[in-house]
C-alpha atoms as a PDB file:
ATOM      1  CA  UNK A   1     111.553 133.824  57.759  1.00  0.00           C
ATOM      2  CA  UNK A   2     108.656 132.620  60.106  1.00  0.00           C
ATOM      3  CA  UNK A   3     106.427 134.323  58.328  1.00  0.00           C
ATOM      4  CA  UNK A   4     107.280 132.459  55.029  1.00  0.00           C
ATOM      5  CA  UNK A   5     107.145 128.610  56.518  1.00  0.00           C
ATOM      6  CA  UNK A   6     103.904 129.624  58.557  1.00  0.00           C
ATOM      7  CA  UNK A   7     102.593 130.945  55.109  1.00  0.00           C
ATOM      8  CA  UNK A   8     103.265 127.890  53.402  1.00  0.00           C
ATOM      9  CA  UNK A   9     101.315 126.114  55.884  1.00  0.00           C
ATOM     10  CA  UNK A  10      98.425 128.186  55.188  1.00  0.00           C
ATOM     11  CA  UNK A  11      98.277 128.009  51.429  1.00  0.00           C
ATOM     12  CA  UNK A  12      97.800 123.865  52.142  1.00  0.00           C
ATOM     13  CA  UNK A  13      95.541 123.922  54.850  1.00  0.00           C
ATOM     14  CA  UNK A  14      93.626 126.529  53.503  1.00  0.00           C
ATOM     15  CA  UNK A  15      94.028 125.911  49.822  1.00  0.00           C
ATOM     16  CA  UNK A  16      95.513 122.166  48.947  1.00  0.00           C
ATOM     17  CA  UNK A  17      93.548 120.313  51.511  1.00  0.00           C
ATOM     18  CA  UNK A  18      90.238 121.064  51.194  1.00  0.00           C
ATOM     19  CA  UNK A  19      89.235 118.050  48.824  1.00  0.00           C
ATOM     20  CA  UNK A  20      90.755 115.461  51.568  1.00  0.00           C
ATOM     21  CA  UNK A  21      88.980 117.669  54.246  1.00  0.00           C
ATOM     22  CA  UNK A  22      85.844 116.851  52.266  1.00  0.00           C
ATOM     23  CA  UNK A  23      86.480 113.469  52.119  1.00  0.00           C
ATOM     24  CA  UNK A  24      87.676 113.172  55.632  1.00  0.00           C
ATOM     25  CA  UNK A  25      83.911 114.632  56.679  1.00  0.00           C
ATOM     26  CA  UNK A  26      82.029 111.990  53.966  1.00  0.00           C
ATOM     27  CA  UNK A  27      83.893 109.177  55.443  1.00  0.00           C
ATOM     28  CA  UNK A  28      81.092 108.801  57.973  1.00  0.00           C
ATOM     29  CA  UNK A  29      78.504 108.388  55.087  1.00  0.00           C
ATOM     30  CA  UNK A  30      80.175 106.251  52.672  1.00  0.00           C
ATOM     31  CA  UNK A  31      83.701 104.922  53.226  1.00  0.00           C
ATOM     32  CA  UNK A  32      83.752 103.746  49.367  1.00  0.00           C
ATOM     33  CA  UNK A  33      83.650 107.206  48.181  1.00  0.00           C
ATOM     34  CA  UNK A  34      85.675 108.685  50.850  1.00  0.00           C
ATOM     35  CA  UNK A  35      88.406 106.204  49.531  1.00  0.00           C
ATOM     36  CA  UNK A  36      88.051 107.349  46.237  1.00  0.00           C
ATOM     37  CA  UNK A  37      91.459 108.320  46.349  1.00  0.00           C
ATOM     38  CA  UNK A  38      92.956 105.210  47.414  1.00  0.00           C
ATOM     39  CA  UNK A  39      90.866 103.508  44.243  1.00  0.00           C
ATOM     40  CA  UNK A  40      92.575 106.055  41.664  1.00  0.00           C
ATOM     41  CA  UNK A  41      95.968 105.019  42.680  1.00  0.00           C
ATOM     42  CA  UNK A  42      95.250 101.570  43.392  1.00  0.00           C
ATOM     43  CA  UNK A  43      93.965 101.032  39.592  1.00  0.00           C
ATOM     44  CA  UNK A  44      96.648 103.354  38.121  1.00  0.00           C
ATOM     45  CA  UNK A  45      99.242 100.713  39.850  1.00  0.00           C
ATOM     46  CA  UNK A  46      97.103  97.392  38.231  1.00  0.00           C
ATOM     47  CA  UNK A  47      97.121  99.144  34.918  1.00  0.00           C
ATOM     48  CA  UNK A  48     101.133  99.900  35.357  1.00  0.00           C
ATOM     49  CA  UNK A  49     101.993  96.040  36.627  1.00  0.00           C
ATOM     50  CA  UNK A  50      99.968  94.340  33.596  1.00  0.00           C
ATOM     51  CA  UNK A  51     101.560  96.811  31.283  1.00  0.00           C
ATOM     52  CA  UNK A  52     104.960  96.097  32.972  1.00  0.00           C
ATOM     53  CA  UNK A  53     104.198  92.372  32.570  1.00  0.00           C
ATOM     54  CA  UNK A  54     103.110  92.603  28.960  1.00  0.00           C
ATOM     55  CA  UNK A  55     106.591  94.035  28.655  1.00  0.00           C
ATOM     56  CA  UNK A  56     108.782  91.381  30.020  1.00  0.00           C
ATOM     57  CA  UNK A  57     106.770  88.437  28.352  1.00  0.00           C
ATOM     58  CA  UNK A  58     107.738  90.537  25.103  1.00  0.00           C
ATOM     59  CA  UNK A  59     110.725  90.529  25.623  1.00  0.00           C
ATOM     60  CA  UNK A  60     111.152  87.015  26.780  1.00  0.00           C
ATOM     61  CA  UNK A  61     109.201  85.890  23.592  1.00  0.00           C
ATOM     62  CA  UNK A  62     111.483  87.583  21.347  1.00  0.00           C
ATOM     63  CA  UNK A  63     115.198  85.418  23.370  1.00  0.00           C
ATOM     64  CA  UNK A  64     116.412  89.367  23.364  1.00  0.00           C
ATOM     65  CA  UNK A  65     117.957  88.394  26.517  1.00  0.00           C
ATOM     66  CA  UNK A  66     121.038  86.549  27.642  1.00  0.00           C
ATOM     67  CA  UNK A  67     119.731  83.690  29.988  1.00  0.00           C
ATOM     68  CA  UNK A  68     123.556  81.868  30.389  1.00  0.00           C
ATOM     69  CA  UNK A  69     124.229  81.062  33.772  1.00  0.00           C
ATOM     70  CA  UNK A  70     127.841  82.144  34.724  1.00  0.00           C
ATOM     71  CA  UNK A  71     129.444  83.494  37.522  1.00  0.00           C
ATOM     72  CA  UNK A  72     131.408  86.369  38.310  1.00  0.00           C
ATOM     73  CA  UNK A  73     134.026  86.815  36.134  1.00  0.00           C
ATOM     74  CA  UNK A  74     136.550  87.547  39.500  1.00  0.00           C
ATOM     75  CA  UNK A  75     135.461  83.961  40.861  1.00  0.00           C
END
């Protein structure tokens, strides 16, 4: 069973990790492409929020939802 976790280990640091290794030993060099990662997600996560946005202000265009204020029903 040791054998299986400590092969595990080696198929990432051998196999899965060697593009962040690369960019670990570039950081030196150029710290904008080293974060090239960071970038990717960061501009996957604008384009997500201003698509999520575009959403709601559809949806609160169209009065689709119920903007009554009320209280619990219990109170």
């Amino acid at each position: 069973m040791k054998d299986f976790f400590y092969a595990i280990q080696d198929f990432f640091e051998t196999f899965l990790f060697v593009p962040f290794n690369l960019l670990r030993e570039v950081e030196l060099e150029n710290w904008w492409f080293a974060n090239a990662v960071t970038w990717l997600f960061l501009a996957i996560l604008v384009v997500c929020f201003v698509y999520w946005m575009l959403q709601l202000k559809g949806f609160n265009d169209n009065d689709e939802e119920d903007k009554s204020i009320s209280s619990h029903s219990y109170l």
